[in-house]
Protein backbone atom coordinates (compact mmCIF):
# COMPACT_ATOMS: atom_id res chain seq x y z
CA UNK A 1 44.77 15.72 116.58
CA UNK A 2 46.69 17.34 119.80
CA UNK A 3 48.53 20.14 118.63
CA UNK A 4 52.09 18.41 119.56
CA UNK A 5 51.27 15.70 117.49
CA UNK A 6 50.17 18.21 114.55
CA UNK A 7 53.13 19.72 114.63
CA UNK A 8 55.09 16.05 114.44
CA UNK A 9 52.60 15.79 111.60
CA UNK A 10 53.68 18.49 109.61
CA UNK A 11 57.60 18.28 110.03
CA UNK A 12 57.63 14.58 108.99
CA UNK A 13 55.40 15.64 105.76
CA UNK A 14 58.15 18.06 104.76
CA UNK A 15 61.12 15.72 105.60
CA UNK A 16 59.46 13.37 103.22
CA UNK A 17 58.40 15.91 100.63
CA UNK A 18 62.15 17.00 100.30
CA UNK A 19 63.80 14.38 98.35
CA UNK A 20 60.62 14.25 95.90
CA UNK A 21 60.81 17.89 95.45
CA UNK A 22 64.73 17.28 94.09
CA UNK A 23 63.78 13.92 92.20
CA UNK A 24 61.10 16.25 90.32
CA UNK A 25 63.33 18.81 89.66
CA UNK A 26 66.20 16.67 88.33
CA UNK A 27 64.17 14.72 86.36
CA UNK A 28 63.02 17.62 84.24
CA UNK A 29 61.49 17.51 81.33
CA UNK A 30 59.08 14.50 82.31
CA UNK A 31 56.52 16.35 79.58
CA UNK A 32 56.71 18.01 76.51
CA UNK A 33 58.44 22.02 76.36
CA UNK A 34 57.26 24.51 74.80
CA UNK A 35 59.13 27.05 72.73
CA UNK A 36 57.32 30.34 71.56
CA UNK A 37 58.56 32.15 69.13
CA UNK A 38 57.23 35.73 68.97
CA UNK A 39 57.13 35.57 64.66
CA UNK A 40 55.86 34.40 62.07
CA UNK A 41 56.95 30.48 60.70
CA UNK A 42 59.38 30.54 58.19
CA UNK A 43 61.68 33.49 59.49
CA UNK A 44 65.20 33.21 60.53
CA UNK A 45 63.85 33.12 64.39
CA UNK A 46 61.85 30.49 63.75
CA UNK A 47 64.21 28.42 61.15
CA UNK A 48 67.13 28.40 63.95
CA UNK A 49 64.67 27.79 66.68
CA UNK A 50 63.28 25.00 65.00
CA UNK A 51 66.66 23.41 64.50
CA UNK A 52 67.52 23.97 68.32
CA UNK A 53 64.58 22.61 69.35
CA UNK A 54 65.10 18.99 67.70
CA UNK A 55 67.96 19.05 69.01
CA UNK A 56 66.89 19.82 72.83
CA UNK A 57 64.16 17.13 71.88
CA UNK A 58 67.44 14.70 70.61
CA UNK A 59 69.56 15.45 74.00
CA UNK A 60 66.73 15.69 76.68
CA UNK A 61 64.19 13.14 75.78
CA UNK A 62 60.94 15.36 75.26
CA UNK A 63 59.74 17.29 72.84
CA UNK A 64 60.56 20.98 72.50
CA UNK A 65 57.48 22.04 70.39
CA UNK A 66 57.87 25.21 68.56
CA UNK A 67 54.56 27.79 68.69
CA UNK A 68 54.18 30.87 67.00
CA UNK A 69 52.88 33.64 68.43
CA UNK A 70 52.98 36.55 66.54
CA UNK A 71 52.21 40.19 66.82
CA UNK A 72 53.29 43.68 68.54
CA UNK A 73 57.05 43.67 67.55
CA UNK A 74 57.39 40.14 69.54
CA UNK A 75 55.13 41.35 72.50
CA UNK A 76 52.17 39.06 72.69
CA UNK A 77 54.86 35.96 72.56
CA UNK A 78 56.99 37.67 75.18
CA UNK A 79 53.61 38.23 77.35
CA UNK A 80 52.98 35.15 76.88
CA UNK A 81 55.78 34.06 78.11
CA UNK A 82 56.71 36.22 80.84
CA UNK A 83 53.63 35.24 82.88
CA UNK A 84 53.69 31.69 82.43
CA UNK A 85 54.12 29.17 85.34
CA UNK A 86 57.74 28.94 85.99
CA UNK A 87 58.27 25.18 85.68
CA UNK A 88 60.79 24.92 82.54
CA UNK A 89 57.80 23.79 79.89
CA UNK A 90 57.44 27.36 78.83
CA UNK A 91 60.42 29.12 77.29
CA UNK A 92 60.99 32.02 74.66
CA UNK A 93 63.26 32.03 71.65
CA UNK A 94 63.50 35.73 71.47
CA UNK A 95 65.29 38.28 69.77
CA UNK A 96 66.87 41.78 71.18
CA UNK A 97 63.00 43.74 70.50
CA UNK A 98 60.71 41.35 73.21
CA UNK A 99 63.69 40.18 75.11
CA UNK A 100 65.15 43.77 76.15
CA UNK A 101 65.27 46.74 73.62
CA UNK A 102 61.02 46.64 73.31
CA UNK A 103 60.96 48.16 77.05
CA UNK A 104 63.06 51.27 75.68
CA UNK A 105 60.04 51.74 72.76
CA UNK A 106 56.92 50.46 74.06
CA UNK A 107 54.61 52.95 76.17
CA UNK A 108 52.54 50.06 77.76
CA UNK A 109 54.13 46.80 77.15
CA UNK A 110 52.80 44.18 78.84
CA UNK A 111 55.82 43.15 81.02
CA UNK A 112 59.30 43.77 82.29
CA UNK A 113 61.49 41.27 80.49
CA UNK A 114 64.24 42.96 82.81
CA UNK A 115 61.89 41.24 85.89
CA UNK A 116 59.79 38.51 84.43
CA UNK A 117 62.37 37.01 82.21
CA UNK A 118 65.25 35.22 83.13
CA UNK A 119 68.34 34.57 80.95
CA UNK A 120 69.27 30.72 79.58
CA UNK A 121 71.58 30.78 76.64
CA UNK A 122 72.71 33.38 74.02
CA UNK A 123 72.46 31.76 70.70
CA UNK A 124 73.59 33.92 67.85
CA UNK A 125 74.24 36.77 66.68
CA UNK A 126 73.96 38.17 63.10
CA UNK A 127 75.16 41.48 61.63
CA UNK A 128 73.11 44.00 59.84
CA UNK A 129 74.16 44.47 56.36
CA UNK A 130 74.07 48.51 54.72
CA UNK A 131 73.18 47.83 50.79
CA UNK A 132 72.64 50.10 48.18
CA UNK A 133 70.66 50.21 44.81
CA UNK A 134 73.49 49.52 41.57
CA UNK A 135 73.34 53.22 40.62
CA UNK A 136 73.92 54.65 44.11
CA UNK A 137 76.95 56.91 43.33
CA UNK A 138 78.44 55.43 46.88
CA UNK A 139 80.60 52.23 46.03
CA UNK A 140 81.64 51.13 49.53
CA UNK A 141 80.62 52.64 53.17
CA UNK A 142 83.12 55.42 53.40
CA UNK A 143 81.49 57.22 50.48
CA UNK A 144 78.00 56.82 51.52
CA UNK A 145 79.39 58.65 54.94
CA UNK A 146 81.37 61.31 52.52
CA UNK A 147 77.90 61.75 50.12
CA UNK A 148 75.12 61.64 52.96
CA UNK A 149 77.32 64.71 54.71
CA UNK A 150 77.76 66.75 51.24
CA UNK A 151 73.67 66.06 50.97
CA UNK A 152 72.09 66.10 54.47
CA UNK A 153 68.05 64.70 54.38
CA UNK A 154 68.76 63.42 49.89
CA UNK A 155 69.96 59.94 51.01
CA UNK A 156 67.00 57.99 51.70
CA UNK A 157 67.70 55.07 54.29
CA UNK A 158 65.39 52.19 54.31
CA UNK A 159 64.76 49.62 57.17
CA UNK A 160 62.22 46.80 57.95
CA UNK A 161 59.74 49.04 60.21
CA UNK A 162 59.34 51.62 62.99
CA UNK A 163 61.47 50.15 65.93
CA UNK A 164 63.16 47.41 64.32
CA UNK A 165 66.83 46.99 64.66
CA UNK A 166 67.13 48.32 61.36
CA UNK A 167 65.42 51.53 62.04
CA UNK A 168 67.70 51.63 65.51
CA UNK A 169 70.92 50.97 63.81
CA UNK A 170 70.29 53.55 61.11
CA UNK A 171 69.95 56.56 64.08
CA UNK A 172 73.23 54.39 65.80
CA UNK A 173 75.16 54.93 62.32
CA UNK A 174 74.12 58.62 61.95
CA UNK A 175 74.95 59.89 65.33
CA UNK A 176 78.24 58.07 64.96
CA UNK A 177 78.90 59.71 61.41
CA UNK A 178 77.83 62.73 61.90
CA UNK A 179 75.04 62.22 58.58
CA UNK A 180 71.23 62.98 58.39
CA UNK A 181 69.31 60.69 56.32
CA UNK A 182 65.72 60.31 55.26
CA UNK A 183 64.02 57.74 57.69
CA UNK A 184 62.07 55.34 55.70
CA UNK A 185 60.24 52.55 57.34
CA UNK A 186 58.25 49.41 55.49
CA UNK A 187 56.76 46.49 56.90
CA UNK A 188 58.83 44.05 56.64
CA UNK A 189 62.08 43.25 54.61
CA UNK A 190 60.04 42.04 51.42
CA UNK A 191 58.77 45.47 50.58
CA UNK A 192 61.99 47.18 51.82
CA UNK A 193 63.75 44.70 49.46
CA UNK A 194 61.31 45.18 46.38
CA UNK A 195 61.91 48.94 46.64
CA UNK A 196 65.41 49.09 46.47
CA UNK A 197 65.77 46.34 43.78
CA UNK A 198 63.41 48.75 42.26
CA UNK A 199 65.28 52.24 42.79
CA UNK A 200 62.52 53.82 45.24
CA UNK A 201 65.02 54.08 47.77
CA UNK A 202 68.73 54.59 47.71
CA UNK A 203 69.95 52.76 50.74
CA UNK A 204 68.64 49.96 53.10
CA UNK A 205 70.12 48.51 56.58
CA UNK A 206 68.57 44.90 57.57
CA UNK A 207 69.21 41.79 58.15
CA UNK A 208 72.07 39.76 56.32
CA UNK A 209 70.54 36.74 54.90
CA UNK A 210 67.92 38.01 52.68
CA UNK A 211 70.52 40.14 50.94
CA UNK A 212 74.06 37.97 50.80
CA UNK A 213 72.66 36.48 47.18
CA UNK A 214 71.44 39.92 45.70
CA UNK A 215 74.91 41.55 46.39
CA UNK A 216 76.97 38.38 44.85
CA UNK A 217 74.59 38.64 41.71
CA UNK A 218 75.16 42.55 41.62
CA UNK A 219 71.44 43.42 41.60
CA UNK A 220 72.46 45.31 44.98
CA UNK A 221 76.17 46.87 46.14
CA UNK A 222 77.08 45.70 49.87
CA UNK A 223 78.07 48.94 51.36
CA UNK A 224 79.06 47.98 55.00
CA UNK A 225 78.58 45.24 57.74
CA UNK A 226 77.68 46.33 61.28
CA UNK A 227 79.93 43.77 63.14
CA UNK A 228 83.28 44.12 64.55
CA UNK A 229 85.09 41.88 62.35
CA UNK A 230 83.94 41.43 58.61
CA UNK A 231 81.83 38.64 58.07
CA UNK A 232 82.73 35.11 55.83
CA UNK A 233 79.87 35.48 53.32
CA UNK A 234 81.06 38.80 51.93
CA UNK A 235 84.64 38.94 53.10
CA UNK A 236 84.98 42.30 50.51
CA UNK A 237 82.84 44.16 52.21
CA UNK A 238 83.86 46.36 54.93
CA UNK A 239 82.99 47.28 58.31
CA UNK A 240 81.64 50.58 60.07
CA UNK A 241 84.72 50.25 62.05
CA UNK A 242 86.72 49.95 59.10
CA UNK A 243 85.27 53.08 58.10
CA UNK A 244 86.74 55.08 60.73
CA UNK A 245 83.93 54.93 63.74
CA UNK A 246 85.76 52.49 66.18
CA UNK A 247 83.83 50.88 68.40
CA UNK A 248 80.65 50.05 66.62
CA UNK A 249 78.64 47.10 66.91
CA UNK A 250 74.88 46.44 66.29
CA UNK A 251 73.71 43.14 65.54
CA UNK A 252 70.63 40.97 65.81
CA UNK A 253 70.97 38.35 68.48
CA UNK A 254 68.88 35.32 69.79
CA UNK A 255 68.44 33.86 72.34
CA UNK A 256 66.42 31.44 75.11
CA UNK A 257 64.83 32.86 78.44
CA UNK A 258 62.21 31.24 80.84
CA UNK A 259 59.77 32.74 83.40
CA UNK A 260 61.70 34.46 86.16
CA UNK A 261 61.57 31.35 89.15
CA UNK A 262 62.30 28.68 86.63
CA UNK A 263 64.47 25.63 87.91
CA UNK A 264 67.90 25.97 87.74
CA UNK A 265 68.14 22.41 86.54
CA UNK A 266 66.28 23.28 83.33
CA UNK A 267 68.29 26.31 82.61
CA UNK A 268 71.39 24.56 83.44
CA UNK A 269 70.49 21.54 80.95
CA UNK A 270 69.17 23.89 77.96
CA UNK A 271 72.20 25.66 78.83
CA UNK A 272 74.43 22.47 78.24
CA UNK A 273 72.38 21.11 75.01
CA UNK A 274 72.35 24.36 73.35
CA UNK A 275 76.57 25.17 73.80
CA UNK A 276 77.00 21.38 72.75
CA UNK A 277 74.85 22.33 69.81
CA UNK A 278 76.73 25.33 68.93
CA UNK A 279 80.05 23.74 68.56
CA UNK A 280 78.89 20.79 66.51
CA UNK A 281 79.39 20.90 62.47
CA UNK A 282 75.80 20.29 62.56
CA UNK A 283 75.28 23.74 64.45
CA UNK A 284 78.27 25.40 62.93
CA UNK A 285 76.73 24.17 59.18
CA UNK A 286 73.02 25.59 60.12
CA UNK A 287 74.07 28.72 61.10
CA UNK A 288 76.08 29.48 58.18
CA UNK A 289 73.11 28.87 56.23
CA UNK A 290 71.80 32.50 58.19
CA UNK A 291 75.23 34.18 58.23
CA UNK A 292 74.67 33.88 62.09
CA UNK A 293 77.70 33.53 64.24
CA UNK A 294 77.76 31.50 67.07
CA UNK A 295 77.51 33.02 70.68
CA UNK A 296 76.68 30.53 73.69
CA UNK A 297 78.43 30.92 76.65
CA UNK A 298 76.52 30.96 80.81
CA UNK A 299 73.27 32.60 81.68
CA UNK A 300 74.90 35.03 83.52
CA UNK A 301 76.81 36.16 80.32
CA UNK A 302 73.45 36.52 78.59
CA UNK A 303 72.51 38.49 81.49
CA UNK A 304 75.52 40.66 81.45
CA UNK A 305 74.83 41.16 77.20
CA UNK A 306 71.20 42.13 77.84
CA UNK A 307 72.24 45.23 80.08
CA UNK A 308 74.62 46.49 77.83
CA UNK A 309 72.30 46.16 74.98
CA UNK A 310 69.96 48.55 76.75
CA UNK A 311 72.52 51.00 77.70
CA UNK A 312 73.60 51.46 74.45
CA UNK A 313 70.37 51.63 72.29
CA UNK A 314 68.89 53.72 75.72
CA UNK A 315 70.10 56.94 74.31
CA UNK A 316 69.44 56.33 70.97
CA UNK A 317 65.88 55.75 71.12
CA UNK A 318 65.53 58.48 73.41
CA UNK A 319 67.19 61.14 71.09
CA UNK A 320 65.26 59.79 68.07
CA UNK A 321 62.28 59.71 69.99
CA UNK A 322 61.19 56.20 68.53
CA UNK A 323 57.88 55.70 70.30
CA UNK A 324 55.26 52.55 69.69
């Protein structure tokens, strides 16, 4: 082939390539999606990821098939994750440890989720809950402040493991208040909860669900919720701001991100399904079951909720010298 007509050759093949390139993308998915979630089956990641995904499967046509893939505080799911193709068929239902705050712990994680992740859709958030064994002398959060200062190191502060939120939120509270507690980590919230129910430990901060049921039947006293605003399932119970420490926040949140280079279609369409979602009774009525709260809202406000997530727990890590 003369090289003028090679050249004809070649700009007719892209002219024509064009318009199939933008039929493929707007006809995303034409296969199923998969969602990995970086924990085990049956915890509340999975549950509301689960839910989300039939209803991604409802709105878009395909299904959104939900794999587990545990292990290294959410890494080897947000590895996974991170360096898969960037097509839309691989996404992550992640929480704040593989989707930002890991990077701040981790001496050799596996990827940047600052670089190889890109934000879709925050999902939910869901306050951490400060509970204390019945015979705790503290009766509400402004005493265990008042008692952990008159006995700096005695109060001994449960939390799910090294590095979890817990653990995080537990340095957050005592640089705020001014307190030193005893740092003790388990694995997992079953054996932080069976040692507290127990009287090994006098205090733990974790996540709400597991604990909304214990404090209504009195086998544990709700000290303090982490949120701004106090929450519906224990409307008694007050906040850290309440306490006197405005300003404080620290919640769990979830959310969706793809491969950086994804289609903006399929962002822009989980996006969509997932606010819908969020505002329907359906949504509203699942979430409640988790003592979530609803977030949603534009990638870009995911994007902007990531950074300040890692400026805030930055120092904190750093001055408590968490290392995994």
């Amino acid at each position: 082939m003369r090289p003028r007509f090679r050249v004809i050759a070649f700009a007719l093949l892209a002219v024509f390539a064009l318009p199939l390139c933008h039929a493929e993308a707007q006809d995303w998915p034409t296969r199923p999606v998969t969602l990995v979630v970086p924990f085990p089956a049956g915890g509340n990641a999975d549950v509301l990821a689960r839910a989300l995904a039939a209803e991604l499967s409802e709105k878009l046509g395909q299904q959104f098939i939900v794999d587990n893939r545990t292990g290294a505080g959410g890494n080897i799911g947000g590895a996974a994750v991170a360096k898969a193709a960037p097509d839309g068929y691989t996404l992550l239902f992640g929480t704040p440890g593989p989707i930002a705050t890991n990077k701040l712990m981790y001496k050799s994680l596996p990827y940047d989720p600052e670089k190889d992740l890109t934000p879709v859709v925050l999902v939910a958030k869901s306050p951490l809950i400060i509970v204390a064994h019945p015979s705790f002398p503290a009766k509400d959060l402004k005493e265990l402040i008042a008692h952990a200062k008159a006995n700096p190191g005695k109060v001994n502060a449960g939390n799910p493991g090294n590095g979890t939120l817990g653990h995080i939120t537990s340095e957050l509270l005592q640089q705020h208040t001014g307190t030193k507690m005893t740092h003790v980590p388990y694995r997992g919230t079953t054996p932080l909860t069976t040692d507290l129910l127990g009287g090994q430990i006098d205090i733990a901060l974790d996540f709400m669900s597991t604990y909304i049921p214990l404090a209504r039947d009195g086998k544990v006293r709700a000290l303090g919720v982490t949120s701004s605003t106090r929450v519906a399932e224990l409307p008694e119970v007050m906040t850290v701001q309440e306490a006197g420490f405005a300003g404080f926040e620290a919640s769990a949140w979830y959310a969706i991100v793809a491969p950086t280079g994804t289609p903006a279609d399929a962002i822009r369409k989980i996006n969509a399904v997932t606010n819908d979602y969020l505002k329907s009774p359906k949504g509203k009525a699942q979430l409640a079951i988790f003592a979530m709260q609803a977030a949603g809202g534009t990638p870009d406000d995911l994007a902007s909720y990531i950074k300040s997530e890692l400026a805030k727990w930055g120092p904190i890590v750093k001055a408590a010298n968490i290392s995994m």
